[in-house]
C-alpha atoms as a PDB file:
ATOM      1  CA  UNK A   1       0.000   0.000   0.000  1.00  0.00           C
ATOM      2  CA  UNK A   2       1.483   2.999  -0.718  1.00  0.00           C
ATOM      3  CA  UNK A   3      -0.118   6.455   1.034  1.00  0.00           C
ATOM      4  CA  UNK A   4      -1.705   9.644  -1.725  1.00  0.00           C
ATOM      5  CA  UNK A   5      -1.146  13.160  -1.215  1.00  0.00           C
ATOM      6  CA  UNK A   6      -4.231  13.103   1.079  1.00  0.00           C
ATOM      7  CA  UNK A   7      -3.138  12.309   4.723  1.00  0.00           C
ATOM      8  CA  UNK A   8      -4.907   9.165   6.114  1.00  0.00           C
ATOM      9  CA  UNK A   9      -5.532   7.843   2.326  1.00  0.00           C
ATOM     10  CA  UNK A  10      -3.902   4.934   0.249  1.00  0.00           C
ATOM     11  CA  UNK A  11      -3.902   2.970  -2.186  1.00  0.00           C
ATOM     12  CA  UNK A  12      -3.533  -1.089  -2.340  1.00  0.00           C
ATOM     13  CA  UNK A  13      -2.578  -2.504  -6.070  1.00  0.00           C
ATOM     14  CA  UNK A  14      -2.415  -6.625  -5.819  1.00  0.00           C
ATOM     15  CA  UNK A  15      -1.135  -8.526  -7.536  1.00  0.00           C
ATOM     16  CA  UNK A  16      -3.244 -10.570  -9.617  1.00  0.00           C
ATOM     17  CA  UNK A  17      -2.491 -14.093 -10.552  1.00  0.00           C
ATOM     18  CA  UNK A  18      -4.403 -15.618 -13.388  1.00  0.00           C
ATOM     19  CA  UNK A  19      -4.600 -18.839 -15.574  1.00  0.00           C
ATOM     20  CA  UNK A  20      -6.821 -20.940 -17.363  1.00  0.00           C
ATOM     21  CA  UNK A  21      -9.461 -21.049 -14.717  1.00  0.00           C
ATOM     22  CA  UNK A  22      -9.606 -17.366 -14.064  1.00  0.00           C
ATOM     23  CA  UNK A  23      -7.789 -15.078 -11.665  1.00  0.00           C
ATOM     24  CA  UNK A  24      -7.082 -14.504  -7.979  1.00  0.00           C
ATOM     25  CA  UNK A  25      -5.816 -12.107  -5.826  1.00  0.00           C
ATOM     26  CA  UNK A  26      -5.831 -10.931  -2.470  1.00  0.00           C
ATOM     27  CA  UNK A  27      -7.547  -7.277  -1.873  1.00  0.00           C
ATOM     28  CA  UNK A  28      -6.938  -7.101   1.598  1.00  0.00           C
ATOM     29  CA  UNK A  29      -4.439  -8.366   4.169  1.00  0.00           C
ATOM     30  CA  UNK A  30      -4.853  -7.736   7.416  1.00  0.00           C
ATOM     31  CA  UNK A  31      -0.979  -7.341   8.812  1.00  0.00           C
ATOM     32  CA  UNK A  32      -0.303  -5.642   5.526  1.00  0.00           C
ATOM     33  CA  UNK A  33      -3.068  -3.138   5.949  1.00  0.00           C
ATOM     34  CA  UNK A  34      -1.857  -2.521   9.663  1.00  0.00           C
ATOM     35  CA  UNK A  35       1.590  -2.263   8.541  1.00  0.00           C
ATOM     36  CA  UNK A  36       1.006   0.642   5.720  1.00  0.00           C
ATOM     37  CA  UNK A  37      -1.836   2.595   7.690  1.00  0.00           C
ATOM     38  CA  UNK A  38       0.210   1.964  11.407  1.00  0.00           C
ATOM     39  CA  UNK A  39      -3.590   1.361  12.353  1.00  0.00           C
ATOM     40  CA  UNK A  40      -5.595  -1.765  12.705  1.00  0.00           C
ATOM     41  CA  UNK A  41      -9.137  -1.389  10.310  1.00  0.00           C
ATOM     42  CA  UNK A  42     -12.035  -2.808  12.731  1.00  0.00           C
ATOM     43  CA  UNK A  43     -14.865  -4.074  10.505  1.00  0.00           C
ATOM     44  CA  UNK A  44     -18.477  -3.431  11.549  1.00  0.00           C
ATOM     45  CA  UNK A  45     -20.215  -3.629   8.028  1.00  0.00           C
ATOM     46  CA  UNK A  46     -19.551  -4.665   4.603  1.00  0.00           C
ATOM     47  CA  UNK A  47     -21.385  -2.896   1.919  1.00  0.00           C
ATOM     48  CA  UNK A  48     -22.348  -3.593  -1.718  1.00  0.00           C
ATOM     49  CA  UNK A  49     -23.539  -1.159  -4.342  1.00  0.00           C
ATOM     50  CA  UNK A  50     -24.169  -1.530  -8.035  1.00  0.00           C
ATOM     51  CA  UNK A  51     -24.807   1.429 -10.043  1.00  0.00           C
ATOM     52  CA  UNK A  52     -25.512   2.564 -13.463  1.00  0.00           C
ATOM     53  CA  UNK A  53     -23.005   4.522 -15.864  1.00  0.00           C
ATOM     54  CA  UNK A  54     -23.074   7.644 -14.813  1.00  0.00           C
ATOM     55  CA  UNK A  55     -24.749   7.042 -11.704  1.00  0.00           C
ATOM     56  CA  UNK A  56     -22.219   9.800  -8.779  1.00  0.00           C
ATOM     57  CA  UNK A  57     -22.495   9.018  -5.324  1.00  0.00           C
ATOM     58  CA  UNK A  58     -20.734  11.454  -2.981  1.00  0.00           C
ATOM     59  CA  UNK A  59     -19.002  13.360  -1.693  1.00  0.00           C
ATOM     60  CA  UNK A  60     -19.996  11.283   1.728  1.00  0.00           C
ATOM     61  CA  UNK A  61     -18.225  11.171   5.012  1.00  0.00           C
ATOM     62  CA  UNK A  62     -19.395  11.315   8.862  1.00  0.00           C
ATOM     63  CA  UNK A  63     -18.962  12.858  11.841  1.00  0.00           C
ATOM     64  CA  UNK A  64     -15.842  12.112  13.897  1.00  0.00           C
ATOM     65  CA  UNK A  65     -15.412  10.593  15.892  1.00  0.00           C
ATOM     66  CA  UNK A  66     -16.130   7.989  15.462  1.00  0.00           C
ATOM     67  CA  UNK A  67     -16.253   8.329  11.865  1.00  0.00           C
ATOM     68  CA  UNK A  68     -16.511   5.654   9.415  1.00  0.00           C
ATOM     69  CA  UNK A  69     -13.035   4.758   7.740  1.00  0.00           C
ATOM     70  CA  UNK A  70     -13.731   2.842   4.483  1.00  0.00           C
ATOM     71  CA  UNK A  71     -11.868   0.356   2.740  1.00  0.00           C
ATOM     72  CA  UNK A  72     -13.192   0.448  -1.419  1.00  0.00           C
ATOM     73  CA  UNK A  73     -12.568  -1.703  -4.166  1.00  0.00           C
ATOM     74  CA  UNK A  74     -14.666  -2.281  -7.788  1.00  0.00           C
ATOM     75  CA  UNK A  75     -15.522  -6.114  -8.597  1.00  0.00           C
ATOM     76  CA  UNK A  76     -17.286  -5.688 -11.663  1.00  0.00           C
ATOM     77  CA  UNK A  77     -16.913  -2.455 -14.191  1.00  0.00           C
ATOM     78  CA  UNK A  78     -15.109   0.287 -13.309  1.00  0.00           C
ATOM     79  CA  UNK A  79     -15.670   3.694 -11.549  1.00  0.00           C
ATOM     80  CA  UNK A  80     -13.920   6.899 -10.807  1.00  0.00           C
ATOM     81  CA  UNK A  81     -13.135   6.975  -7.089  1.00  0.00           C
ATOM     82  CA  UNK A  82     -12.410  10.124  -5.294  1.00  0.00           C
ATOM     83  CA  UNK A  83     -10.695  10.833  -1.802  1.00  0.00           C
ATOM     84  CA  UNK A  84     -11.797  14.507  -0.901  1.00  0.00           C
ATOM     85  CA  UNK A  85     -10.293  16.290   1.843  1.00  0.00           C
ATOM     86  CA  UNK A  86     -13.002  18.088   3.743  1.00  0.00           C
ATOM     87  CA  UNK A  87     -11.041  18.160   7.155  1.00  0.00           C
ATOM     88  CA  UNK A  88     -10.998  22.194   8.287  1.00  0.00           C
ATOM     89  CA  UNK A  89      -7.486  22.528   8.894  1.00  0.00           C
ATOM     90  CA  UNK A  90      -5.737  20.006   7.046  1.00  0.00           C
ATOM     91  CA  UNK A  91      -2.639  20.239   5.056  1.00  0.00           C
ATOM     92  CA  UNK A  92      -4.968  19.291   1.859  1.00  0.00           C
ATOM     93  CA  UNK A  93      -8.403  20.582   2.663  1.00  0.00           C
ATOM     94  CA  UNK A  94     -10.217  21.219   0.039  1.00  0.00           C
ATOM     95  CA  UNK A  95      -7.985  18.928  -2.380  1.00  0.00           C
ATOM     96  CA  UNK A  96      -8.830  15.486  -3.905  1.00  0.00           C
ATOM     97  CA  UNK A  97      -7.564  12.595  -5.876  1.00  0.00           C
ATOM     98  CA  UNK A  98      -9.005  10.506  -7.841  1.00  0.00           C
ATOM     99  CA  UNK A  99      -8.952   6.865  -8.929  1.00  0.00           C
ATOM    100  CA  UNK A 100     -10.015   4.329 -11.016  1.00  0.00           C
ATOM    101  CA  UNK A 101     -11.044   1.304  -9.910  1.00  0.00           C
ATOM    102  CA  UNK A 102     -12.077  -1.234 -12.252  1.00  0.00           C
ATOM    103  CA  UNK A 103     -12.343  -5.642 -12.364  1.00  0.00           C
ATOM    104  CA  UNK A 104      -9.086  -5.941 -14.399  1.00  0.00           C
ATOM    105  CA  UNK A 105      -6.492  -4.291 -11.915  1.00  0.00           C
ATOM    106  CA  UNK A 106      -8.382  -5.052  -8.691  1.00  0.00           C
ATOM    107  CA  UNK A 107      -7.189  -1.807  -7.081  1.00  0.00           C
ATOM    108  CA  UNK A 108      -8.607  -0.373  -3.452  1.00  0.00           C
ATOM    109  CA  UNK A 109      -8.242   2.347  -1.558  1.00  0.00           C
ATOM    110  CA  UNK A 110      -8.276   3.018   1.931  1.00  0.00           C
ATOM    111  CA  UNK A 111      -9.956   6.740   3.213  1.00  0.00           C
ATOM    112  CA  UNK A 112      -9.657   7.225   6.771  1.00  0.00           C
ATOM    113  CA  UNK A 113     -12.246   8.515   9.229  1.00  0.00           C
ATOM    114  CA  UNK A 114     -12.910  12.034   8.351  1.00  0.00           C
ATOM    115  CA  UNK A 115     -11.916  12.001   4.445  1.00  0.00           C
ATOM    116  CA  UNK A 116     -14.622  12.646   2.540  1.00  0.00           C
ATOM    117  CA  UNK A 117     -15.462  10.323  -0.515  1.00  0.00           C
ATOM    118  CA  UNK A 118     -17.199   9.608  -3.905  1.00  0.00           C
ATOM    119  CA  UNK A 119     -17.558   7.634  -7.078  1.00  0.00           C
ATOM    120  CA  UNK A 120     -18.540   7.861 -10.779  1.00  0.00           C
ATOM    121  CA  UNK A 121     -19.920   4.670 -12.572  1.00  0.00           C
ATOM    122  CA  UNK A 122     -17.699   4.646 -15.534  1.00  0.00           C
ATOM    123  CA  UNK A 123     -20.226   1.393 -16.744  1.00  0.00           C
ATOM    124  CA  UNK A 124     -23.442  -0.438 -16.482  1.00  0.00           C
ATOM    125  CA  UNK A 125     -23.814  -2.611 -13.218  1.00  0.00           C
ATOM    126  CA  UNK A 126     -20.391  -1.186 -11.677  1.00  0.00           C
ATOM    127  CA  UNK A 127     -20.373  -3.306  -8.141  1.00  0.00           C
ATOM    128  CA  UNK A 128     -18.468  -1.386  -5.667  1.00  0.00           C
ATOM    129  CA  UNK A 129     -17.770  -3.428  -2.210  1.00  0.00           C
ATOM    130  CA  UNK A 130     -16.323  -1.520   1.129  1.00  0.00           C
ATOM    131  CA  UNK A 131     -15.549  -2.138   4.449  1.00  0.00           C
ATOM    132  CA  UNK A 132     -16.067   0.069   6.991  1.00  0.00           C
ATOM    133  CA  UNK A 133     -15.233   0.478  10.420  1.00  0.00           C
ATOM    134  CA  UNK A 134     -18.134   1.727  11.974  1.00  0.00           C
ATOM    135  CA  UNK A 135     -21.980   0.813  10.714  1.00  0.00           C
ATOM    136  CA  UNK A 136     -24.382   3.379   8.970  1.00  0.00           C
ATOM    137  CA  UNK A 137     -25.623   5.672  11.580  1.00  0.00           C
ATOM    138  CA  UNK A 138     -27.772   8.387  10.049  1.00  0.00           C
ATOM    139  CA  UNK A 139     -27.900  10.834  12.392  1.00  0.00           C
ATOM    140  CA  UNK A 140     -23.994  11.099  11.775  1.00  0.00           C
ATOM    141  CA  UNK A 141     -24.116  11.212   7.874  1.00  0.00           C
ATOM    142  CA  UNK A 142     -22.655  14.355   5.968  1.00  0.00           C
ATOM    143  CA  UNK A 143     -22.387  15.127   2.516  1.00  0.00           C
ATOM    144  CA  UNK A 144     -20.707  17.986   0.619  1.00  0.00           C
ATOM    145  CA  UNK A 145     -21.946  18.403  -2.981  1.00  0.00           C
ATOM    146  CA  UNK A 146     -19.952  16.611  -5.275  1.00  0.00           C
ATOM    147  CA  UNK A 147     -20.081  19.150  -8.341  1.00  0.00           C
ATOM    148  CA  UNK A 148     -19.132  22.088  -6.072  1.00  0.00           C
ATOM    149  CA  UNK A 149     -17.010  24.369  -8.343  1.00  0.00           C
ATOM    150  CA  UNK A 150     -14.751  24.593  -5.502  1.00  0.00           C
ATOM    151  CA  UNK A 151     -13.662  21.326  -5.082  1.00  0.00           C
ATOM    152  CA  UNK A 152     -12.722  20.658  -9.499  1.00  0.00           C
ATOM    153  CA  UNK A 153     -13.170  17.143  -9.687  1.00  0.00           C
ATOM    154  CA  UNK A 154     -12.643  16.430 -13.172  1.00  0.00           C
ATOM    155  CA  UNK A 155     -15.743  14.074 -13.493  1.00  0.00           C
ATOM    156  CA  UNK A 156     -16.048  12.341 -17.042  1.00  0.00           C
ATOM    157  CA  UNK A 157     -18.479  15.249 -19.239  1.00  0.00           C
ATOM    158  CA  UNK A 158     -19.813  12.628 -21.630  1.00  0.00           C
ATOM    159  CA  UNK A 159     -23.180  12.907 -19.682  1.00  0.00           C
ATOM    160  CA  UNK A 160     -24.880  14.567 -16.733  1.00  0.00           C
ATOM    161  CA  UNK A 161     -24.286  13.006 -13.572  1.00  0.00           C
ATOM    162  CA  UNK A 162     -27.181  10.692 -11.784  1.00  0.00           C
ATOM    163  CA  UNK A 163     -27.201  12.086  -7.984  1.00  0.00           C
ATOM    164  CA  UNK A 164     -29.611  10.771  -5.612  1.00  0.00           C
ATOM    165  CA  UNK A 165     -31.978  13.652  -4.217  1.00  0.00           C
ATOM    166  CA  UNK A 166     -30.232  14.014  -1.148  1.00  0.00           C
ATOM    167  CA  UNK A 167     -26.611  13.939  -2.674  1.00  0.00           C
ATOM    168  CA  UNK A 168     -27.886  17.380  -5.293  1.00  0.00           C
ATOM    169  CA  UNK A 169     -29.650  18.866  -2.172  1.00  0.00           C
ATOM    170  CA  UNK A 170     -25.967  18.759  -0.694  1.00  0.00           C
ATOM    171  CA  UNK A 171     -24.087  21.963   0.572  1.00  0.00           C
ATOM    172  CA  UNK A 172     -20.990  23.237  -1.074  1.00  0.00           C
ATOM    173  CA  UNK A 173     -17.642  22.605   0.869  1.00  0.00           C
ATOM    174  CA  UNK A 174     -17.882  26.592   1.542  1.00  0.00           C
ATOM    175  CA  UNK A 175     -21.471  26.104   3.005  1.00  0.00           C
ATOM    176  CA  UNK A 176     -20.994  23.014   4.896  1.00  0.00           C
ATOM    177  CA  UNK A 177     -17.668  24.604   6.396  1.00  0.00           C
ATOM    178  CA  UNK A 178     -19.657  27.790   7.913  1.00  0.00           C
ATOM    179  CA  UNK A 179     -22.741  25.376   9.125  1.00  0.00           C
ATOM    180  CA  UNK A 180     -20.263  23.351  11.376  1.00  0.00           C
ATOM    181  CA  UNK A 181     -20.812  20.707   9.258  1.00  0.00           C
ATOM    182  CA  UNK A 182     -17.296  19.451   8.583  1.00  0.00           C
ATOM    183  CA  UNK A 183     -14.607  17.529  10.328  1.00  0.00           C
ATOM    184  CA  UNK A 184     -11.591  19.246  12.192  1.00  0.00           C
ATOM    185  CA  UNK A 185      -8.144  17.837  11.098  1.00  0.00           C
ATOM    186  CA  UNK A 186      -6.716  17.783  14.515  1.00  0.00           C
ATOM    187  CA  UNK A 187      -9.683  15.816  16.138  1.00  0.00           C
ATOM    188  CA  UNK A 188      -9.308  13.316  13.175  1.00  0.00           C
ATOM    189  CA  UNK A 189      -5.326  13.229  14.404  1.00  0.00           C
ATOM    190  CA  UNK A 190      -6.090  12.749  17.665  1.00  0.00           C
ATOM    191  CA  UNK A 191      -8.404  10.087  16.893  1.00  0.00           C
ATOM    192  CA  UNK A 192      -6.324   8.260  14.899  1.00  0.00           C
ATOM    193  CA  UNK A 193      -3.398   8.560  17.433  1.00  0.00           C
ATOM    194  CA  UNK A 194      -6.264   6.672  19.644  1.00  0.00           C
ATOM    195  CA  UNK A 195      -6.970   3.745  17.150  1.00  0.00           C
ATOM    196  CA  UNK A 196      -2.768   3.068  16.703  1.00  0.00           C
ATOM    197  CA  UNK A 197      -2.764   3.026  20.477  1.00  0.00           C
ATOM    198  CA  UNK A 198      -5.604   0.735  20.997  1.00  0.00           C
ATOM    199  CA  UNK A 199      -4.192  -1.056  18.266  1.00  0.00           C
ATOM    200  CA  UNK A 200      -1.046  -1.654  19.946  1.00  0.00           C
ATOM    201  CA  UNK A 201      -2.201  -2.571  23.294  1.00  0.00           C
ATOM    202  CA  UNK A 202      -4.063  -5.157  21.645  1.00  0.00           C
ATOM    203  CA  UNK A 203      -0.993  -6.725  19.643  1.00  0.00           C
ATOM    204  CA  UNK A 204       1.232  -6.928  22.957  1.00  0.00           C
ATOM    205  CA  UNK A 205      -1.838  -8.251  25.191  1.00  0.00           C
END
């Protein structure tokens, strides 16, 4: 795994292993993950979604903590995945970077609690699967609008966008920043800093 420009993001690119029968690979290792991020990833739900081209989810994160750190891959098609820094004070607020994640090169990346994040079906019946640390909990759901100006995520302009009511009704980064809305980068530190250390307790127990 090798960390982005976005603080508490990476990347995973497996190796893939195919012959006449197909292909395998592993998307996630454990020790390997815990040896990249310097943080173990407690699972509490698994999700699946399967959208069609053109379909834009995002830009989602929640409240930390606790959060909800999520650990993405794309098992069928392909979509454009985007890591979006909405944490006030952060090196890279307000930045994002993008990519794609598709069934041939099995990539997945990792966002940690606080980041925010979004994706683009690039085809028909693109099946996204992440893990996540912490289950859906509503009243801790934000969302900052994923064609804000501001942020210049170079979506794909071969169509308009299909965004769920609530994702279109979203406030721009701007907005969401002055409504309290957002993350602060040093509680997302400091929460992290908790995880490693609960982490490590538990390894030398």
């Amino acid at each position: 795994m090798r960390e982005t420009r976005i603080p508490g993001a990476w990347v995973h690119e497996p190796a893939v292993f195919p012959d006449e029968r197909g292909r395998f690979h592993e998307w996630f290792r454990g020790a390997d993950f815990t040896g990249a991020t310097d943080q173990p990833l407690d699972l509490a739900q698994a999700n699946c979604s399967v959208s069609r081209r053109g379909t834009l989810r995002g830009v989602h994160f929640a409240d930390v903590p606790p959060g909800q750190a999520k650990y993405v891959t794309c098992v069928r098609g392909a979509v454009l995945d985007v890591v979006v820094d909405v944490r006030t004070g952060s090196p890279a607020y307000g930045r994002h970077e993008a990519f794609t994640l598709d069934d041939r090169t099995h990539r997945a990346v990792y966002l940690a609690e606080g980041l925010g994040h979004a994706f683009l079906a690039l085809t028909d019946d693109a099946t996204v699967v992440y893990l996540c640390s912490q289950g859906y909990a509503p009243g801790r759901e934000r969302a900052v609008h994923p064609l804000d100006p501001a942020l210049a995520i170079g979506w794909p302009a071969d169509r308009t966008p299909l965004l769920s009511a609530k994702d279109a009704a979203a406030p721009s980064l701007a907005e969401a920043e002055r409504a309290g809305l957002l993350p602060a980068y040093a509680d997302c530190a400091a929460y992290y800093e908790r995880l490693r250390s609960a982490g490590r307790a538990t390894a030398s127990a």
